[in-house]
C-alpha atoms as a PDB file:
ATOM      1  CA  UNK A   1     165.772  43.623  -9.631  1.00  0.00           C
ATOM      2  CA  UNK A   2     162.692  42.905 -12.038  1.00  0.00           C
ATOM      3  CA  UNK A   3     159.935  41.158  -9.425  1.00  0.00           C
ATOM      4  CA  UNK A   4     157.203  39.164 -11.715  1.00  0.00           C
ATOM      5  CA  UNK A   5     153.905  38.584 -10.939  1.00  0.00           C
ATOM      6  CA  UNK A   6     151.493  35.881 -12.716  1.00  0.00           C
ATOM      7  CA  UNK A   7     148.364  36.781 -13.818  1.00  0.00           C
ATOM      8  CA  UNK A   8     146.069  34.114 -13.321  1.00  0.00           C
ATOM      9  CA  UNK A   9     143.402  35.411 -15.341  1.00  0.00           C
ATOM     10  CA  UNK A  10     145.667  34.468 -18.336  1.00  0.00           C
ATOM     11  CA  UNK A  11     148.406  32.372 -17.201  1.00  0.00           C
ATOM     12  CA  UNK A  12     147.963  28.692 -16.537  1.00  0.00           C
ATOM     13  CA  UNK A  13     144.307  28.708 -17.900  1.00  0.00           C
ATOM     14  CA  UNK A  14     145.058  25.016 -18.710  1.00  0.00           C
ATOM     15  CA  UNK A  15     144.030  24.542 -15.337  1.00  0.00           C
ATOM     16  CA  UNK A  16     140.959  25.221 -13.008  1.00  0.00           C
ATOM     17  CA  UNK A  17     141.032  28.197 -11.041  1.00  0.00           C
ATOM     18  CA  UNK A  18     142.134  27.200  -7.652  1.00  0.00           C
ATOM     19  CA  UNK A  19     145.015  25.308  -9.206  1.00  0.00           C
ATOM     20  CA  UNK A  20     147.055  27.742 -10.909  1.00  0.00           C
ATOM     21  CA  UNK A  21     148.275  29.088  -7.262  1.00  0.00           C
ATOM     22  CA  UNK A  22     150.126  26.092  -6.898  1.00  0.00           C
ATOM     23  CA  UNK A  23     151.609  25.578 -10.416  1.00  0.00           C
ATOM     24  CA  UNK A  24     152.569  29.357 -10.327  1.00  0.00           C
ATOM     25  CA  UNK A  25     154.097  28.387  -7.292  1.00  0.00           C
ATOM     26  CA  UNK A  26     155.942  25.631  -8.487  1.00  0.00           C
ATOM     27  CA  UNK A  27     157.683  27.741 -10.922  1.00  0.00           C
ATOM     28  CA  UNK A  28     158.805  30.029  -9.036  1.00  0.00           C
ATOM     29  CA  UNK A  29     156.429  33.011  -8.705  1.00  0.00           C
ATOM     30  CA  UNK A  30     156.279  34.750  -5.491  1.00  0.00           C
ATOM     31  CA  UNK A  31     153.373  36.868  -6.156  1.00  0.00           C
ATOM     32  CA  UNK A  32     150.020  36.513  -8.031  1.00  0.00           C
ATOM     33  CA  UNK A  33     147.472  38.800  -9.263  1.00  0.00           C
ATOM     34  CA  UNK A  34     143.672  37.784 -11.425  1.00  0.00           C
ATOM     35  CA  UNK A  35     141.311  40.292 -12.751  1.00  0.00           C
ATOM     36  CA  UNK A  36     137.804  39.563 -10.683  1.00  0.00           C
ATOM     37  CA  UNK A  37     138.033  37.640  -7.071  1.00  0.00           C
ATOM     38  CA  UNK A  38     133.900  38.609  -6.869  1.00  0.00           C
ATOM     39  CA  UNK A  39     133.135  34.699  -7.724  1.00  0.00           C
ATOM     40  CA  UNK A  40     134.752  32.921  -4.511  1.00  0.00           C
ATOM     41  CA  UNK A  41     134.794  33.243  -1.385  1.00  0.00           C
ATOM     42  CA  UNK A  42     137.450  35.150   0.424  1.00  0.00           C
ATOM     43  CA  UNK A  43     138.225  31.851   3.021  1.00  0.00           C
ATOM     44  CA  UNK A  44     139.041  29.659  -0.396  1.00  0.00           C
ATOM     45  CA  UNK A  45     141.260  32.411  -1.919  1.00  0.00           C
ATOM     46  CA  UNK A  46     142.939  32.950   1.357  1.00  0.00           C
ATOM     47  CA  UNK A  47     143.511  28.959   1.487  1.00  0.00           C
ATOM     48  CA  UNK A  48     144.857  28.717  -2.327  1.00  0.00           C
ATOM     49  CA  UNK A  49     147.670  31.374  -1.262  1.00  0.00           C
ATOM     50  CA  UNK A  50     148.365  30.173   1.587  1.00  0.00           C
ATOM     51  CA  UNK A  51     148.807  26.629   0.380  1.00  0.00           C
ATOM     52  CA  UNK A  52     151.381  27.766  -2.463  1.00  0.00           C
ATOM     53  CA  UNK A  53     153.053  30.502   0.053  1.00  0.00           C
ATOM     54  CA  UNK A  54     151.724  33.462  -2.356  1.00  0.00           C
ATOM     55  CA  UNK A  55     151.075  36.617  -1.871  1.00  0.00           C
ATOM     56  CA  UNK A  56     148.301  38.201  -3.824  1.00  0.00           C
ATOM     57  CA  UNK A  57     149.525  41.884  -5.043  1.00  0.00           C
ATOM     58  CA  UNK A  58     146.381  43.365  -7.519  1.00  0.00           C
ATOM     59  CA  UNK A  59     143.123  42.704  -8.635  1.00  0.00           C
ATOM     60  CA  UNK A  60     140.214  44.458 -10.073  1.00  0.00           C
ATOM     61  CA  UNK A  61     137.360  46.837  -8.908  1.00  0.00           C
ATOM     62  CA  UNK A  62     133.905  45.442 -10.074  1.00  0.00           C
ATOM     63  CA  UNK A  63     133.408  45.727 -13.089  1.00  0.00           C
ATOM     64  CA  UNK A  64     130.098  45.814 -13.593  1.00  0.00           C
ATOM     65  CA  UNK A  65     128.026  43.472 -16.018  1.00  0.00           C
ATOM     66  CA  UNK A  66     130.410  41.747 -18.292  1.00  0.00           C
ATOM     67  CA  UNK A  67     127.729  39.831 -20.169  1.00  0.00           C
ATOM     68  CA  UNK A  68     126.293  43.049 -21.152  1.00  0.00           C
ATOM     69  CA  UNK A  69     130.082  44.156 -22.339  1.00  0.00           C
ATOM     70  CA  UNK A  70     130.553  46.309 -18.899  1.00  0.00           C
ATOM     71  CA  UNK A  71     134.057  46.967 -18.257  1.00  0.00           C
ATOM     72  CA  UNK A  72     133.838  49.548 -14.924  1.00  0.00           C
ATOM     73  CA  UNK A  73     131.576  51.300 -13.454  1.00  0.00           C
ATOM     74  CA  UNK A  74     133.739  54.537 -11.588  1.00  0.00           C
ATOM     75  CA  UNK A  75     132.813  56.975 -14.601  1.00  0.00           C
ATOM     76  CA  UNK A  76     128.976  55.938 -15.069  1.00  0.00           C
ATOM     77  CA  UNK A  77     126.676  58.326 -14.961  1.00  0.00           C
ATOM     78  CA  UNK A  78     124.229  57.351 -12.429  1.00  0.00           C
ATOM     79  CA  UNK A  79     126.283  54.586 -10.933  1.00  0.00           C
ATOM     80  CA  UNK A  80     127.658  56.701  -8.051  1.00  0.00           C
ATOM     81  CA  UNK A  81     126.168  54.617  -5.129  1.00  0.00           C
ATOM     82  CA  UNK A  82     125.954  51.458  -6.973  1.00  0.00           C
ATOM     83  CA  UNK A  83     130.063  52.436  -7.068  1.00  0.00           C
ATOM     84  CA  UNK A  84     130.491  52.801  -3.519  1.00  0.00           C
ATOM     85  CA  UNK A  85     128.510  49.593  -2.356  1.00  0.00           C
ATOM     86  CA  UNK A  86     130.784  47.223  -4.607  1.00  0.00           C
ATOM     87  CA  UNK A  87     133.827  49.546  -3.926  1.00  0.00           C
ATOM     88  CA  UNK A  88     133.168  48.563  -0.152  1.00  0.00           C
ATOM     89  CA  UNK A  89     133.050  44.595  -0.982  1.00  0.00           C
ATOM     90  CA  UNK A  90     136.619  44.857  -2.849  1.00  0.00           C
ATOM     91  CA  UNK A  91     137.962  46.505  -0.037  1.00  0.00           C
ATOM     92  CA  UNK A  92     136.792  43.754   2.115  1.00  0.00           C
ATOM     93  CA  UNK A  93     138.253  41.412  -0.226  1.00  0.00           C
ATOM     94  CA  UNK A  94     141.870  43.312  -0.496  1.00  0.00           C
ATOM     95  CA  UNK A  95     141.986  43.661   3.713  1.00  0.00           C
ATOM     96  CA  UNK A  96     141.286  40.023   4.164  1.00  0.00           C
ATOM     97  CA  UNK A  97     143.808  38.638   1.333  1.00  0.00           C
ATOM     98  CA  UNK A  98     146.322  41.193   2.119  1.00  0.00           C
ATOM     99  CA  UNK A  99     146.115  42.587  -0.854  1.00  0.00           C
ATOM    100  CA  UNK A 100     147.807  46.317  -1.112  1.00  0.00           C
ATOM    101  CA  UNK A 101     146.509  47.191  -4.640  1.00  0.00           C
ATOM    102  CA  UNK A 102     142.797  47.855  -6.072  1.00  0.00           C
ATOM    103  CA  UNK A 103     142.873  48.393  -9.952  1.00  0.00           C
ATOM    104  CA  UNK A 104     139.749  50.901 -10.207  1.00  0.00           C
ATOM    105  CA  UNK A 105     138.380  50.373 -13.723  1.00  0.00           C
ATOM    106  CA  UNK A 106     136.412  53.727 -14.953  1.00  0.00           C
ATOM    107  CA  UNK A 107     134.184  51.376 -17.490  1.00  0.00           C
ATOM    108  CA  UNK A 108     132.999  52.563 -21.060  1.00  0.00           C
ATOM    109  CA  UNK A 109     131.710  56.099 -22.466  1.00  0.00           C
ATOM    110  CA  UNK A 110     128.143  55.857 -23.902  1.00  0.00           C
ATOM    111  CA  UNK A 111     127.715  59.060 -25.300  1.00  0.00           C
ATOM    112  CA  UNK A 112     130.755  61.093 -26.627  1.00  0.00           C
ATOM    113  CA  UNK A 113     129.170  64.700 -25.322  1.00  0.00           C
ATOM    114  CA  UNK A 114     129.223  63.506 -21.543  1.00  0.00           C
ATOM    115  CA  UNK A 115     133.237  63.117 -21.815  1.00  0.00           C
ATOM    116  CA  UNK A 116     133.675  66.091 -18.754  1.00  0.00           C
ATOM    117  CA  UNK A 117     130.909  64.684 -17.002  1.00  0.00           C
ATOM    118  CA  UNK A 118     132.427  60.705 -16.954  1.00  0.00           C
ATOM    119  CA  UNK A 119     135.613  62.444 -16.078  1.00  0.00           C
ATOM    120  CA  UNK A 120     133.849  64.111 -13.099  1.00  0.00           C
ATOM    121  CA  UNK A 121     132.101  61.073 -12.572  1.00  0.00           C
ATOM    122  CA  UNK A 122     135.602  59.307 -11.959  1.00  0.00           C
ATOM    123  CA  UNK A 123     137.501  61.661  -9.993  1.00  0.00           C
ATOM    124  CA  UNK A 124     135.154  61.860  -7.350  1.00  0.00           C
ATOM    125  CA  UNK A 125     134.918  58.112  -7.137  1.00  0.00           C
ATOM    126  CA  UNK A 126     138.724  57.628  -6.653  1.00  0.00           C
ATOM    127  CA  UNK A 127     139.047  60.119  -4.316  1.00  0.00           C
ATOM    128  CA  UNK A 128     135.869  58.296  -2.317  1.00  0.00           C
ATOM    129  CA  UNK A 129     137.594  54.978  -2.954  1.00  0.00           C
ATOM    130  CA  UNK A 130     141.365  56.321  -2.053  1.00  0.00           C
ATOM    131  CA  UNK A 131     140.292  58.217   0.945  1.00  0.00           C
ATOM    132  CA  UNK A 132     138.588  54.565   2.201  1.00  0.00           C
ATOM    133  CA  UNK A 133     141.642  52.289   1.141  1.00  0.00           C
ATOM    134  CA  UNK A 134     143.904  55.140   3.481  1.00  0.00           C
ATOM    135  CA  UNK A 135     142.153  53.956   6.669  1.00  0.00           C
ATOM    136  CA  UNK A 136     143.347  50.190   5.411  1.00  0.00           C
ATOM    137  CA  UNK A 137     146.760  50.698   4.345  1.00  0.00           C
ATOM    138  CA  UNK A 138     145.194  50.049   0.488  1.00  0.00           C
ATOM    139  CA  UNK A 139     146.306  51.806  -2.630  1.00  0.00           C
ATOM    140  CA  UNK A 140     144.231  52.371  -5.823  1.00  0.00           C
ATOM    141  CA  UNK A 141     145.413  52.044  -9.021  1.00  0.00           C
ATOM    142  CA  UNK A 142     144.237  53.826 -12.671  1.00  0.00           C
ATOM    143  CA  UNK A 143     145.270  51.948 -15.745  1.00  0.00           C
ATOM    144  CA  UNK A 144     145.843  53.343 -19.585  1.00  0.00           C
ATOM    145  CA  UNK A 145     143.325  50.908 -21.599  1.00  0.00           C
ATOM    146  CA  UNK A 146     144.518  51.133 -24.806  1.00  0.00           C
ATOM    147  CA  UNK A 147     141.003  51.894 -27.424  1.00  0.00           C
ATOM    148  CA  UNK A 148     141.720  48.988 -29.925  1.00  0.00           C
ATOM    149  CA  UNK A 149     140.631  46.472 -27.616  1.00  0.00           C
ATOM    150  CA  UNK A 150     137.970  48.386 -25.532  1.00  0.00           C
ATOM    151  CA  UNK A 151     136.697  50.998 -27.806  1.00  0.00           C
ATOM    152  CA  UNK A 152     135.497  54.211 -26.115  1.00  0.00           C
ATOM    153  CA  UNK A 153     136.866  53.004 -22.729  1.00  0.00           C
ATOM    154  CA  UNK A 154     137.252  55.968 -20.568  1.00  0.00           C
ATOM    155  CA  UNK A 155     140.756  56.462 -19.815  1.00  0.00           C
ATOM    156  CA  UNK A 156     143.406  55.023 -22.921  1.00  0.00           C
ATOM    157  CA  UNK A 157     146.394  57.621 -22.394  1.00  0.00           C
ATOM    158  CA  UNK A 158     149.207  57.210 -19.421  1.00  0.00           C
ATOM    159  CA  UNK A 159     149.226  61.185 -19.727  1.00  0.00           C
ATOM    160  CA  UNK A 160     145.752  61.743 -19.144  1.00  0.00           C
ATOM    161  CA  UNK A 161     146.312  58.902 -15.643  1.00  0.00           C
ATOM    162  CA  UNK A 162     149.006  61.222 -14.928  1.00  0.00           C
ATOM    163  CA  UNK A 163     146.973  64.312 -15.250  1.00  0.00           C
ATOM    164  CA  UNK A 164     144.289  62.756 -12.811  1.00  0.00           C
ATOM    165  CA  UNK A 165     146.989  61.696  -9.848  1.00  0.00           C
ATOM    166  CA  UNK A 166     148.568  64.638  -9.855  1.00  0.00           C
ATOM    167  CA  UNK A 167     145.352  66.970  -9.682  1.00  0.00           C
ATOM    168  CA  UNK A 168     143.581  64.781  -6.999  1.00  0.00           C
ATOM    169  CA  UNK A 169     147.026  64.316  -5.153  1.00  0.00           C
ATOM    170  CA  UNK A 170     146.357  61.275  -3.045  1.00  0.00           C
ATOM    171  CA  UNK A 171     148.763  59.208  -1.418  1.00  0.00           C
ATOM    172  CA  UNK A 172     146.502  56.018  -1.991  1.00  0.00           C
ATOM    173  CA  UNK A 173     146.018  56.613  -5.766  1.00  0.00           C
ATOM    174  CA  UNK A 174     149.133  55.697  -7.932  1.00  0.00           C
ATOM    175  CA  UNK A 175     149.358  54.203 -11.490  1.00  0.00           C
ATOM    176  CA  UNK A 176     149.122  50.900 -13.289  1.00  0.00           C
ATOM    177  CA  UNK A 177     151.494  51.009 -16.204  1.00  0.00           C
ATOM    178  CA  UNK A 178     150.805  48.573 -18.427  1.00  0.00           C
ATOM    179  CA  UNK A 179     153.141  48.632 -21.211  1.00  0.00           C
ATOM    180  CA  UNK A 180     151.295  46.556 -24.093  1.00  0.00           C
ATOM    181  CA  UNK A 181     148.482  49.432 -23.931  1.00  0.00           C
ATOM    182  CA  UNK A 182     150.818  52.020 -23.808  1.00  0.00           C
ATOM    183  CA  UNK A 183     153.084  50.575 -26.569  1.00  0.00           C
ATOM    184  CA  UNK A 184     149.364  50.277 -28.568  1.00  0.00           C
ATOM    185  CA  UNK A 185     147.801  53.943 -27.842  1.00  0.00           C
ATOM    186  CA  UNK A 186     151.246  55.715 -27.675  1.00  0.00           C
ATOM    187  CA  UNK A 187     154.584  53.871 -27.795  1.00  0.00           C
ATOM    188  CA  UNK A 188     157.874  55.509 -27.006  1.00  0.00           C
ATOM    189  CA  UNK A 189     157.998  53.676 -23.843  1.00  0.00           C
ATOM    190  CA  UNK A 190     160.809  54.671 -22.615  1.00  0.00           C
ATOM    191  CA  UNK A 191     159.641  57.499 -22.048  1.00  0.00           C
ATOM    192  CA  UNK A 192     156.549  56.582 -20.958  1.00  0.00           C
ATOM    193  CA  UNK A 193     158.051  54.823 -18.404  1.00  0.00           C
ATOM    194  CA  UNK A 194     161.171  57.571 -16.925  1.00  0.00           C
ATOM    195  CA  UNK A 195     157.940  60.491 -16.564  1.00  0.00           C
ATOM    196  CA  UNK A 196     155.440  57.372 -14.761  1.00  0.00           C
ATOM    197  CA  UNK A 197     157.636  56.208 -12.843  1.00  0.00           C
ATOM    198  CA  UNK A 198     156.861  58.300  -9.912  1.00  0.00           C
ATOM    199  CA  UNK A 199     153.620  57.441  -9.664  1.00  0.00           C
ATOM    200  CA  UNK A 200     153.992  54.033 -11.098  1.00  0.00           C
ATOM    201  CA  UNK A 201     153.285  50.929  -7.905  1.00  0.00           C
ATOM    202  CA  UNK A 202     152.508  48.045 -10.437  1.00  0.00           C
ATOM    203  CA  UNK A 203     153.549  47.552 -14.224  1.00  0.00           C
ATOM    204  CA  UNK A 204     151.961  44.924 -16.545  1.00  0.00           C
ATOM    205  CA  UNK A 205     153.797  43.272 -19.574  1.00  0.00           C
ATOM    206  CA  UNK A 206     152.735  41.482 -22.865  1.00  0.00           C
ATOM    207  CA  UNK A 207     153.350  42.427 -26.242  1.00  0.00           C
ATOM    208  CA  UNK A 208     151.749  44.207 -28.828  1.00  0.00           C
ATOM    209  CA  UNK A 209     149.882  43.103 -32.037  1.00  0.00           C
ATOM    210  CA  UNK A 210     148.627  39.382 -30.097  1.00  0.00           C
ATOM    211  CA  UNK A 211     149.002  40.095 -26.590  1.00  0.00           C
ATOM    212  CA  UNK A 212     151.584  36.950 -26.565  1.00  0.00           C
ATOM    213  CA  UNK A 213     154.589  36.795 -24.847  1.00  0.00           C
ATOM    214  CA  UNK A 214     156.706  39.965 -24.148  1.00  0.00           C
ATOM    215  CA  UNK A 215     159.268  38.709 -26.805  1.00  0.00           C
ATOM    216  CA  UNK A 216     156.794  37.672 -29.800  1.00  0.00           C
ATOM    217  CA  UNK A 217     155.935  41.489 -31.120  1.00  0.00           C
ATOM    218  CA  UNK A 218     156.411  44.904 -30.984  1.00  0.00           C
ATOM    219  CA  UNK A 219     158.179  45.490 -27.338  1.00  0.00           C
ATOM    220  CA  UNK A 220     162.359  44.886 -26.998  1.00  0.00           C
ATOM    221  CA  UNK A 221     161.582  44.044 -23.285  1.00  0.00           C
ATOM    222  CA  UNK A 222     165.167  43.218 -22.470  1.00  0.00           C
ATOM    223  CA  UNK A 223     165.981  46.874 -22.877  1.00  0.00           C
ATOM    224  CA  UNK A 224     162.607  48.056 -21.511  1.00  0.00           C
ATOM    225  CA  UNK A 225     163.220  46.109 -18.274  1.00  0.00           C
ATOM    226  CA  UNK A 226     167.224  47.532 -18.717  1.00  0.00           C
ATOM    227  CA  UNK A 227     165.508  50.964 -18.466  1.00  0.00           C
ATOM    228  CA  UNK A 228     162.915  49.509 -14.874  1.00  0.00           C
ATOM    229  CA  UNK A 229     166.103  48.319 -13.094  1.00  0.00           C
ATOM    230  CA  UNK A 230     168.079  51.523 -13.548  1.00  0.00           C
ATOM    231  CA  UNK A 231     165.350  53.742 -12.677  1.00  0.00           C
ATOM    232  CA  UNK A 232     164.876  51.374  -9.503  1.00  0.00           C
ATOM    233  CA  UNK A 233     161.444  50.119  -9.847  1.00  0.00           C
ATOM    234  CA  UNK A 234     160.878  48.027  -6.684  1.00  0.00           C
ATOM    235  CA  UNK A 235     156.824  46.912  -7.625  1.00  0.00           C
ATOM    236  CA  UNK A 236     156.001  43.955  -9.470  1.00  0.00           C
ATOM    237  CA  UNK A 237     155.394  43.718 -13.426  1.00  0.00           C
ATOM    238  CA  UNK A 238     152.823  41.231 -13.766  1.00  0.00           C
ATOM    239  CA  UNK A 239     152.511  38.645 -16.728  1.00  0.00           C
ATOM    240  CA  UNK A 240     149.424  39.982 -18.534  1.00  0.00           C
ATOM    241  CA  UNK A 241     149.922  37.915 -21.704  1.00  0.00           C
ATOM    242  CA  UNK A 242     147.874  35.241 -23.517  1.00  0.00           C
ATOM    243  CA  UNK A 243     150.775  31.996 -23.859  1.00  0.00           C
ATOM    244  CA  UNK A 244     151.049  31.482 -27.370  1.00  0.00           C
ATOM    245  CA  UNK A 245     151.789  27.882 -26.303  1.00  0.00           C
ATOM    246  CA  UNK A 246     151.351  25.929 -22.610  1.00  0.00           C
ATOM    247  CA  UNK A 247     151.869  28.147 -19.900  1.00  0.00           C
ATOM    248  CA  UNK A 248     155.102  27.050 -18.284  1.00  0.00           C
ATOM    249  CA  UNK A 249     156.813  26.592 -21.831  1.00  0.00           C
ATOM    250  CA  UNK A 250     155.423  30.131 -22.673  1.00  0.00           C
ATOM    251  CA  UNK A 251     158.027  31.304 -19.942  1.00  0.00           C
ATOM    252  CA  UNK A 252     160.946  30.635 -21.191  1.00  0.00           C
ATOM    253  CA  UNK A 253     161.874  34.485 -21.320  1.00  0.00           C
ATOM    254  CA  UNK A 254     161.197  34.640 -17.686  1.00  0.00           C
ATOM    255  CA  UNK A 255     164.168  32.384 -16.871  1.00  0.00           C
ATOM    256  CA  UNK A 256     166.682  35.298 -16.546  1.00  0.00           C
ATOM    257  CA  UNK A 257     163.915  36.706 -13.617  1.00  0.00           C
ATOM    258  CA  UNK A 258     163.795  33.568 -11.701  1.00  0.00           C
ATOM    259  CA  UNK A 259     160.991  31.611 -12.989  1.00  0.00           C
ATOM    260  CA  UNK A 260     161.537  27.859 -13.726  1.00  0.00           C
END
């Protein structure tokens, strides 16, 4: 059964933050997920989901300084302990919401020549950051970032995730497959999606070239989310899409999933 998630980083921006738990809510969403919680306090969070009867499933590791075009920090060189001190606050954030999923984002390559040492860099942060979220019942997450959007980000291919779960062999690190990078960097997502699936705990869907709805580009997601049910995908796919339109009108394709 396909499970969605709204993102409400993107979804129901017509509305101030604390809001969009209840109009998610009213729509029929069981689950939420947002990119940053770092800017309110964990009691007001805690009150917004508990208020719509939510339960908050992802959101992301700090991500450094956006203003300064920061997108991570787990594969700076340099920004080891720096890592590890804000690591420790979204922890306390994901124990106290109940949240079971940390998206750890490695951040942006400065210099092409470093590549092994970034890599390095990153590997031992996860395992630091999945051998902490084991003693809370907390999983990290990697995610494919395709390089269109965030050139020289650190990690753009599913493979390459793969390659990095399976070598550090964790049972608190598992994948983030989100499909509009994948369908950017490699398409074929079908099979993408059969040799992830393993590893795969949480799924993100827009589509491919305007990050709109899954329905207005590149992605057939009636068939791609054919292809989740029969492989038995029991996470959630979260609505990582900019409405082309108002938010609840932009989910008309959700209607089969039980959204209003």
């Amino acid at each position: 059964m396909i499970k969605l998630s709204a993102n409400l980083s993107f979804l129901f921006n017509e509305l101030p933050f604390e809001k969009r738990f209840n109009a998610a809510a009213d729509l029929g969403f069981k689950a939420v997920e947002f990119l940053f919680p770092y800017n309110y306090q964990i009691n007001n969070i805690k009150s917004w989901l508990e208020e719509a009867n939510l339960s908050l499933i992802l959101f992301n590791s700090y991500p450094g300084y956006l203003e300064k075009g920061e997108k991570g920090i787990a594969c700076l060189i340099g920004r080891e302990n720096e890592f590890k001190e804000k690591f420790s606050i979204a922890l306390e954030y994901a124990e106290q919401l109940r949240c079971p999923f940390i998206h750890i984002m490695p951040g942006i390559e400065l210099d092409e020549k470093n590549k092994n040492k970034y890599r390095d860099i990153f590997k031992n942060n996860l395992s630091y950051a999945a051998n902490l979220s084991k003693e809370k019942n907390i999983t990290v997450l990697i995610e494919a970032i395709n390089n269109k959007d965030i050139p020289n980000y650190h990690l753009n291919y599913v493979s390459d995730a793969i390659d990095i779960i399976e070598e550090l062999d964790h049972p608190c690190l598992k994948l983030q497959l989100d499909l509009y990078h994948a369908q950017i960097m490699s398409g074929n997502l079908t099979k993408i999606i059969k040799t992830s699936i393993n590893h795969t705990k949480h799924m993100q869907i827009a589509s491919p070239p305007y990050r709109h709805e899954p329905d207005k580009g590149e992605i057939n997601f009636q068939f791609i989310f054919s292809i989740i049910e029969k492989l038995k995908y029991d996470g959630y796919i979260g609505c990582e899409y900019n409405p082309s339109t108002n938010t609840k009108d932009s989910l008309y394709w959700a209607r089969n999933y039980n959204i209003k």
